[in-house]
N, C-alpha and C. Protein backbone atom coordinates (compact mmCIF):
# COMPACT_ATOMS: atom_id res chain seq x y z
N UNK A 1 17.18 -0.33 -5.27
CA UNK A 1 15.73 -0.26 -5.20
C UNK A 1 15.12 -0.32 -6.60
N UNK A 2 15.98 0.35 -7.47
CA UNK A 2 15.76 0.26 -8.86
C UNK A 2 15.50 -0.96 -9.72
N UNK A 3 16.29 -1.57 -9.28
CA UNK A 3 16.78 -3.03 -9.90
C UNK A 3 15.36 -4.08 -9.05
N UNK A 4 15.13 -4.15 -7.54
CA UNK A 4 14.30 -4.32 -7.29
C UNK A 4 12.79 -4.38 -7.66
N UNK A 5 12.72 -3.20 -8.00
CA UNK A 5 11.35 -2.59 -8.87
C UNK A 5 11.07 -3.53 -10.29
N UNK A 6 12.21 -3.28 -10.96
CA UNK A 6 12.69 -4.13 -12.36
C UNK A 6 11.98 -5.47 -12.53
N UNK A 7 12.86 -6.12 -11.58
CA UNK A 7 12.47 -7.26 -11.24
C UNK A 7 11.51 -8.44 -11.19
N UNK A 8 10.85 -7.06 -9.90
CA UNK A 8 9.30 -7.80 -9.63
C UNK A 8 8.19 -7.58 -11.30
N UNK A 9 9.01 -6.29 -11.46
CA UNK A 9 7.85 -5.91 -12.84
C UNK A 9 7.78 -6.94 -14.14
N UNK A 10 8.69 -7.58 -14.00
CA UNK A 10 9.38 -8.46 -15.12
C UNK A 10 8.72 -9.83 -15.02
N UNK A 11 8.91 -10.29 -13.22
CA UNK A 11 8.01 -11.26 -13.14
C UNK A 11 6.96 -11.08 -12.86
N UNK A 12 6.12 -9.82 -12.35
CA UNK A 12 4.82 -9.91 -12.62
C UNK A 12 4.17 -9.87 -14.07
N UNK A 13 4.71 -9.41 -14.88
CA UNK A 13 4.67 -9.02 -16.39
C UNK A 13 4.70 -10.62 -16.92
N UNK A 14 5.78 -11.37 -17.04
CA UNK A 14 5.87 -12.57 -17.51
C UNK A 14 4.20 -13.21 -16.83
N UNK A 15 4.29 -13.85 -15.84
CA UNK A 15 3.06 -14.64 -14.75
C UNK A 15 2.03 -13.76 -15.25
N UNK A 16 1.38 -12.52 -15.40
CA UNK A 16 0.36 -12.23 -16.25
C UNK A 16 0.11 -12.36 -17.47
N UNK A 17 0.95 -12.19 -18.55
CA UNK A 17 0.72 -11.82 -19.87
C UNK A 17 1.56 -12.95 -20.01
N UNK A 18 2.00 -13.84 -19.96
CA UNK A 18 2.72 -14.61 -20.82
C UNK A 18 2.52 -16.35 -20.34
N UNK A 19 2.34 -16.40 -19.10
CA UNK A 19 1.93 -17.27 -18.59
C UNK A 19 1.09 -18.12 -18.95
N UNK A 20 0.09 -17.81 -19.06
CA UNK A 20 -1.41 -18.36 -19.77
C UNK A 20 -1.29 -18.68 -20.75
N UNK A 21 -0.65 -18.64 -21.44
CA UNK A 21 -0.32 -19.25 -23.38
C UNK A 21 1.09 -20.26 -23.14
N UNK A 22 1.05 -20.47 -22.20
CA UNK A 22 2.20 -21.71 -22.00
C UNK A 22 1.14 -22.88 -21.62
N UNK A 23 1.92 -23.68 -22.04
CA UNK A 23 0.63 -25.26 -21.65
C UNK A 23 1.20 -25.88 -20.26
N UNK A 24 0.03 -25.54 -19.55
CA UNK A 24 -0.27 -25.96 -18.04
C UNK A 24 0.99 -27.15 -16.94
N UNK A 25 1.51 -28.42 -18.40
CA UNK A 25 2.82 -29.07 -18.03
C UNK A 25 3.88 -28.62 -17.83
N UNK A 26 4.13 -27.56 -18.81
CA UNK A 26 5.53 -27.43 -18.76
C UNK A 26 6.15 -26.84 -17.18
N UNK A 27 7.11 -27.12 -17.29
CA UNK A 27 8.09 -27.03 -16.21
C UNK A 27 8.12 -25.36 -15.93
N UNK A 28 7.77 -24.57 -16.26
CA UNK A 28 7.99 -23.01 -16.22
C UNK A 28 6.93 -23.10 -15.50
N UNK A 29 5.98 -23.42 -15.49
CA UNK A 29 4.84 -23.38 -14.77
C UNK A 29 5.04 -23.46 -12.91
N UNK A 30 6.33 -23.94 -12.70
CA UNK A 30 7.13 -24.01 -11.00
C UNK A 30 7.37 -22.73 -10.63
N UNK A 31 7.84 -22.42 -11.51
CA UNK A 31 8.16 -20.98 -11.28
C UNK A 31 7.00 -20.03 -10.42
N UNK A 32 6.24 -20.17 -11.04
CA UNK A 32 4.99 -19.00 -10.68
C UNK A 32 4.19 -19.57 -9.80
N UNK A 33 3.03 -18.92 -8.97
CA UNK A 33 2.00 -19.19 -8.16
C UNK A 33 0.80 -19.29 -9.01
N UNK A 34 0.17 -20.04 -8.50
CA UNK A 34 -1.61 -20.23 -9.41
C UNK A 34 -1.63 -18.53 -9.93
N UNK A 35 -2.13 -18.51 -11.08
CA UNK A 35 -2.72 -17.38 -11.48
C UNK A 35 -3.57 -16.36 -10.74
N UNK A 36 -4.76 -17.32 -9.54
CA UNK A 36 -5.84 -16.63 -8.61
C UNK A 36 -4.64 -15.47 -8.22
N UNK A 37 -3.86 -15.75 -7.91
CA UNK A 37 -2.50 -14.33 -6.65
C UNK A 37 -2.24 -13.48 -7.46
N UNK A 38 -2.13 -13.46 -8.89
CA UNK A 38 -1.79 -12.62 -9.65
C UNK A 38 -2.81 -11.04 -9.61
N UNK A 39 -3.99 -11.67 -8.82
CA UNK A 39 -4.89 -10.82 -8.81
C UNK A 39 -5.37 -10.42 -7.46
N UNK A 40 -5.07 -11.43 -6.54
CA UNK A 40 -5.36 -11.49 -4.53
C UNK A 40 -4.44 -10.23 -4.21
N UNK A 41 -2.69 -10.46 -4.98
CA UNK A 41 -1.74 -9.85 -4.03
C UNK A 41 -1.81 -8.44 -4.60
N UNK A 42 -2.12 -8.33 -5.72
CA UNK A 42 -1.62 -6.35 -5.71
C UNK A 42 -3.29 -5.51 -5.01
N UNK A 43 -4.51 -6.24 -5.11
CA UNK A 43 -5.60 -6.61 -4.13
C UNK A 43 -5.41 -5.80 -2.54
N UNK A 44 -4.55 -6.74 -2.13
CA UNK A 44 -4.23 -6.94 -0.81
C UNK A 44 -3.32 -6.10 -0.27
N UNK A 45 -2.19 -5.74 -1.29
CA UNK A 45 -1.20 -4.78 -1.44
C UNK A 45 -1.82 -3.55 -1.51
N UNK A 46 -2.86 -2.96 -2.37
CA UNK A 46 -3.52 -1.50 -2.24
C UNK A 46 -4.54 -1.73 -1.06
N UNK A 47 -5.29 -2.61 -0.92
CA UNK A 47 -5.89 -2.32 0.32
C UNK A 47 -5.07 -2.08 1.77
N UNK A 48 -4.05 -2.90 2.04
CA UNK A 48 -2.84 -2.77 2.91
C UNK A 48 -2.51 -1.45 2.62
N UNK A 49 -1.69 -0.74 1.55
CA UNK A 49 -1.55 0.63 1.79
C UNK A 49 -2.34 1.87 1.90
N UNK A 50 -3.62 1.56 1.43
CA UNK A 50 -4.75 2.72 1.54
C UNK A 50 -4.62 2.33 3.15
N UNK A 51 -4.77 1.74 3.91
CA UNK A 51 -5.24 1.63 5.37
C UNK A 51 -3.28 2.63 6.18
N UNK A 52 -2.47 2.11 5.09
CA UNK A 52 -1.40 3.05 5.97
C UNK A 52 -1.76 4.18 5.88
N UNK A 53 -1.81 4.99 4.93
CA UNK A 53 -2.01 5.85 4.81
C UNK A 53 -3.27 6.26 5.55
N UNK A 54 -4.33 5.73 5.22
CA UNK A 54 -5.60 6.39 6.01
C UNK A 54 -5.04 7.06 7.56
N UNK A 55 -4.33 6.15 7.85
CA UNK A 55 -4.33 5.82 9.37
C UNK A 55 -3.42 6.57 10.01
N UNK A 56 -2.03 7.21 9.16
CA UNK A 56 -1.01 8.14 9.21
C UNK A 56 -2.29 9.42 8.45
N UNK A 57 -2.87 10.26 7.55
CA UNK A 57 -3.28 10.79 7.64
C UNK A 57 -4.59 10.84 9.09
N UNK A 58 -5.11 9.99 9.45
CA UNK A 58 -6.00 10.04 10.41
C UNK A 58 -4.74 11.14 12.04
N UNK A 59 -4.32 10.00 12.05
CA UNK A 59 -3.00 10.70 12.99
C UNK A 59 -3.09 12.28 12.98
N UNK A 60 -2.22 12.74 11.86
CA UNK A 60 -1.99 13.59 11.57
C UNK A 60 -3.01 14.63 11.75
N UNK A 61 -4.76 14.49 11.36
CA UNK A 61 -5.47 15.03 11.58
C UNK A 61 -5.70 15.33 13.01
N UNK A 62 -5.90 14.21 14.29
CA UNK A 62 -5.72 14.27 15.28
C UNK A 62 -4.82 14.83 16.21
N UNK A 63 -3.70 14.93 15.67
CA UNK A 63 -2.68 15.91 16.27
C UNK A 63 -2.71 17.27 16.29
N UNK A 64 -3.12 17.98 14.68
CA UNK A 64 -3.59 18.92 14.69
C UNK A 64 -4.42 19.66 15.18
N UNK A 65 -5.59 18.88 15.18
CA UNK A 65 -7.17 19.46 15.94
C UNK A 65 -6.38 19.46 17.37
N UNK A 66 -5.72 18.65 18.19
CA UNK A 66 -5.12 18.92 19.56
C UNK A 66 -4.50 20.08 19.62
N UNK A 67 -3.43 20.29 18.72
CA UNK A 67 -2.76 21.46 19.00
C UNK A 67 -3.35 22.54 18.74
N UNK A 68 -4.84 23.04 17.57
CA UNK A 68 -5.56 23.93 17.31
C UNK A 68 -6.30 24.27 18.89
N UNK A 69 -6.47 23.44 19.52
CA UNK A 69 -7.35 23.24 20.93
C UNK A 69 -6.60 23.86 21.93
N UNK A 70 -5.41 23.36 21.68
CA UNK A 70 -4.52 23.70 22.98
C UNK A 70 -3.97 25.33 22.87
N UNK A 71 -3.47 25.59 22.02
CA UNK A 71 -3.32 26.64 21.28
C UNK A 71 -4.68 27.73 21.51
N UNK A 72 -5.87 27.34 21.41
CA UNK A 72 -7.13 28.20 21.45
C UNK A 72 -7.52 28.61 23.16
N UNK A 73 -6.89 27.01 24.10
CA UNK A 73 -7.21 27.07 25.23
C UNK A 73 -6.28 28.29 26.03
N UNK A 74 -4.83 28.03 25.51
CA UNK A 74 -4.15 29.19 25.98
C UNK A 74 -4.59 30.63 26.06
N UNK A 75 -4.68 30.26 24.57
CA UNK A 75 -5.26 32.14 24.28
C UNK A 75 -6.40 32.47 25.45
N UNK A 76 -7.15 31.65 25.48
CA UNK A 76 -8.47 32.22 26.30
C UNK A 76 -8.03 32.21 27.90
N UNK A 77 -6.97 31.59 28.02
CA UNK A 77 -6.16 31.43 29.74
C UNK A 77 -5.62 33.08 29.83
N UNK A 78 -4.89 33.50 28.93
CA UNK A 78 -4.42 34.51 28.48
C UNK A 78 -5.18 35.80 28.37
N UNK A 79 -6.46 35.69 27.90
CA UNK A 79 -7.54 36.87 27.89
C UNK A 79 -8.23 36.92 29.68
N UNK A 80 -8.39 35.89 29.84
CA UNK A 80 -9.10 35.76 31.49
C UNK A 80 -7.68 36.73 32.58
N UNK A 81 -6.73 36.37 32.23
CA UNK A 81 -5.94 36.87 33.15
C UNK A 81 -5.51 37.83 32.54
């Protein structure tokens, strides 16, 4: 996972910062995607994970307030009888 991480950092690092001072022909230029993605995908990537998360915390909230409910409903089943 390490090495993974490495990786991508190396070629996102190169395709940002190093990219652009190469002249537009050269053959290194295959390598990489238009520059626009350099900026769409980590974009798309935090908006994609803010929504996991929202959505696993949303959950989580919802489960709780149920069991606070259910839990409250007992008790009061419990006082009646």
């Amino acid at each position: 996972m390490l090495v993974a991480a490495c990786v991508v950092f190396i070629y996102y690092s190169l395709w940002t910062l190093v990219m652009p001072f190469v002249d537009s022909d050269h053959p290194l230029h295959l390598i990489f995607p238009p520059r626009v993605w350099a900026i769409r995908i980590p974009v798309i990537l935090i908006l994609l994970g803010s929504a996991v998360v929202g959505s696993f915390l949303s959950v989580v909230m919802i489960r709780s307030s149920r069991k606070k409910a259910a839990k409250a409903k007992a008790a009061a089943g419990k006082k009646k009888a």
